[in-house]
C-alpha atoms as a PDB file:
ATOM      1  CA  UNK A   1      12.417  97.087  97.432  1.00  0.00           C
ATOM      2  CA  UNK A   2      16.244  98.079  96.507  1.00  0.00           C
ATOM      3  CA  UNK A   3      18.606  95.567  95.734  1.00  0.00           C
ATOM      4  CA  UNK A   4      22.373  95.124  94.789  1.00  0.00           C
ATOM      5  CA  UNK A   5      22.921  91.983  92.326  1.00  0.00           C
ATOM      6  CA  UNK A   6      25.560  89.753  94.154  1.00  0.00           C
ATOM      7  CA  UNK A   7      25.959  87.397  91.594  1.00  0.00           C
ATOM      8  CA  UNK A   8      24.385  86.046  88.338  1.00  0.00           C
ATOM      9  CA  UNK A   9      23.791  82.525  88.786  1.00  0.00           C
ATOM     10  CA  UNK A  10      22.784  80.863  85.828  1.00  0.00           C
ATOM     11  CA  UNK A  11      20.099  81.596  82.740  1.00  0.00           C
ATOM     12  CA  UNK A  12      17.639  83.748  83.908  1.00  0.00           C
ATOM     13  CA  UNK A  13      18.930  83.937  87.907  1.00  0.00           C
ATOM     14  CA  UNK A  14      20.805  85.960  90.096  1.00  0.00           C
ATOM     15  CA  UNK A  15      21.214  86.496  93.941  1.00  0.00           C
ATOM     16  CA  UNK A  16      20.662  90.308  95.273  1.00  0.00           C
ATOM     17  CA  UNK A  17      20.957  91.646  98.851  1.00  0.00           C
ATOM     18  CA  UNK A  18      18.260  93.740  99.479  1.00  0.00           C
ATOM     19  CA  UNK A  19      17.496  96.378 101.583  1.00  0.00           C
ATOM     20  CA  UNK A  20      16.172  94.368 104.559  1.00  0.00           C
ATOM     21  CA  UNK A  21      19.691  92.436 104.550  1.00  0.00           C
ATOM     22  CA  UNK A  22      18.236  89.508 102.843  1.00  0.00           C
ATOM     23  CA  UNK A  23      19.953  87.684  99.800  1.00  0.00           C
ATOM     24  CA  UNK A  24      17.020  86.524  97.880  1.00  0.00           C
ATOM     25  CA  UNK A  25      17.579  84.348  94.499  1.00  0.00           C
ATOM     26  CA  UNK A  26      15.779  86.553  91.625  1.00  0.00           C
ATOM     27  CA  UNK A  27      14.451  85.602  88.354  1.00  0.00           C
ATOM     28  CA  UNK A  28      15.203  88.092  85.364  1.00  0.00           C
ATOM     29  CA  UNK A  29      11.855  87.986  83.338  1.00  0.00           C
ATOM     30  CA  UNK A  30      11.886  87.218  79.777  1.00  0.00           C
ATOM     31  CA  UNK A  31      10.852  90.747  78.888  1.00  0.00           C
ATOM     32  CA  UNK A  32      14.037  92.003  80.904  1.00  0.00           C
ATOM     33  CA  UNK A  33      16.468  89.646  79.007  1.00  0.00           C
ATOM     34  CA  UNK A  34      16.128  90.675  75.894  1.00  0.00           C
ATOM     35  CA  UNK A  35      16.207  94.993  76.344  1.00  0.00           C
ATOM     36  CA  UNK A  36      18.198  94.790  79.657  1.00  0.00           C
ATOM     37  CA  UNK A  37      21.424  93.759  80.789  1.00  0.00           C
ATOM     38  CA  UNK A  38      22.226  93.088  84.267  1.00  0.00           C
ATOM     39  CA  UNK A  39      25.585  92.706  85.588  1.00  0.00           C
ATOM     40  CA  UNK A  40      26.964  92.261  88.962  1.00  0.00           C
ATOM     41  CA  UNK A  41      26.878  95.454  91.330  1.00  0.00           C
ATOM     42  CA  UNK A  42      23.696  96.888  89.246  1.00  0.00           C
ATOM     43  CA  UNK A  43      20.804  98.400  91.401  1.00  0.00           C
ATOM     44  CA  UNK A  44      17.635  97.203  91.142  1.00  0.00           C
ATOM     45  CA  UNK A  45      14.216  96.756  92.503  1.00  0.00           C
ATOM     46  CA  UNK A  46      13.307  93.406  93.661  1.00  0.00           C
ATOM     47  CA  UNK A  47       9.271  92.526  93.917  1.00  0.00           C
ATOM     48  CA  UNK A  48       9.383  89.092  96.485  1.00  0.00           C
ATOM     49  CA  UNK A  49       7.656  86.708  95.693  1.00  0.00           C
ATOM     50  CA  UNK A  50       4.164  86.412  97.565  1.00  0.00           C
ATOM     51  CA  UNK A  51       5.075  82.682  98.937  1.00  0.00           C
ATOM     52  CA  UNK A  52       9.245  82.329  99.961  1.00  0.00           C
ATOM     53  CA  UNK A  53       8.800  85.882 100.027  1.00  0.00           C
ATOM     54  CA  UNK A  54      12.481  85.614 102.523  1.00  0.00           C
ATOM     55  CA  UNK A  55      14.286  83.545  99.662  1.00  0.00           C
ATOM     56  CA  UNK A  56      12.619  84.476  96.177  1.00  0.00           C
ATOM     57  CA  UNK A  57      11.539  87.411  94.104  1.00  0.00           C
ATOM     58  CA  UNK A  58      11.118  88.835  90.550  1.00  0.00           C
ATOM     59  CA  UNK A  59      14.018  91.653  89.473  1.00  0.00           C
ATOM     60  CA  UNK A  60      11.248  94.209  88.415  1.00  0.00           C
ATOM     61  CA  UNK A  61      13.480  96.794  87.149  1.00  0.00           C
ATOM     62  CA  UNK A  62      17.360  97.692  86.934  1.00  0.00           C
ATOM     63  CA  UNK A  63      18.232 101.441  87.531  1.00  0.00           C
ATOM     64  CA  UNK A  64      20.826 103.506  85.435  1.00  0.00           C
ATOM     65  CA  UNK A  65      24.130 105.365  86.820  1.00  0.00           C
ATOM     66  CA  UNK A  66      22.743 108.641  86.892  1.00  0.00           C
ATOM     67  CA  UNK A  67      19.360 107.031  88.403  1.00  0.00           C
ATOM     68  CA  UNK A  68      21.588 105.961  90.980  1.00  0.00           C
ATOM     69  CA  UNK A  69      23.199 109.613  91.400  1.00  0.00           C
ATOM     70  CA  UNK A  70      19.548 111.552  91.863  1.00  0.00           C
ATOM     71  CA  UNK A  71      18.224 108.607  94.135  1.00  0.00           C
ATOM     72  CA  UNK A  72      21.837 109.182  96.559  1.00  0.00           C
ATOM     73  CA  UNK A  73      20.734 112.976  95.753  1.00  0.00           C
ATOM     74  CA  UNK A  74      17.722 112.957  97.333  1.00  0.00           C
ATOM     75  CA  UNK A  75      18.487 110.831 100.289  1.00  0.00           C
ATOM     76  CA  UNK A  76      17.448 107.438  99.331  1.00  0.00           C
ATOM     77  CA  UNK A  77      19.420 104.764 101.319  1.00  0.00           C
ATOM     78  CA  UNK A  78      20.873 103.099  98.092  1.00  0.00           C
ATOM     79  CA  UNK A  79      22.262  99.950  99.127  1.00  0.00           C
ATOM     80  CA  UNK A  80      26.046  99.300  98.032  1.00  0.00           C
END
């Protein structure tokens, strides 16, 4: 699911309001940290977590600006 990042919350954490209104507390995985940077306001895709699926997920993957553009483009509700 699509997600904004609200805030980064400490090493490897950060809270993002997904699409179903829901701020869940995400965990950046190790392979993310080191290639990828995520800042506050980045869209991303959220995979919740199969237990406290309401309150925790996994940030599976952070989209680029024009990513962003062609999703808006073809009439994905990109949350903002």
């Amino acid at each position: 699911m699509l997600g904004v990042v609200a805030q980064l919350v400490g090493y490897d954490r950060a809270k993002v309001k997904c699409s179903d209104e829901k701020i869940r507390v995400c965990r950046i995985p190790g392979r993310m940290k080191k290639k990828v940077w995520v800042r506050d306001g980045d869209i991303v895709i959220v995979a919740p977590w199969d237990f406290q699926a309401d309150t925790r997920g996994d940030i599976v993957y952070r989209y680029q600006r024009e990513e962003v553009r062609r999703l808006k483009a073809e009439g994905y509700d990109v949350p903002s």
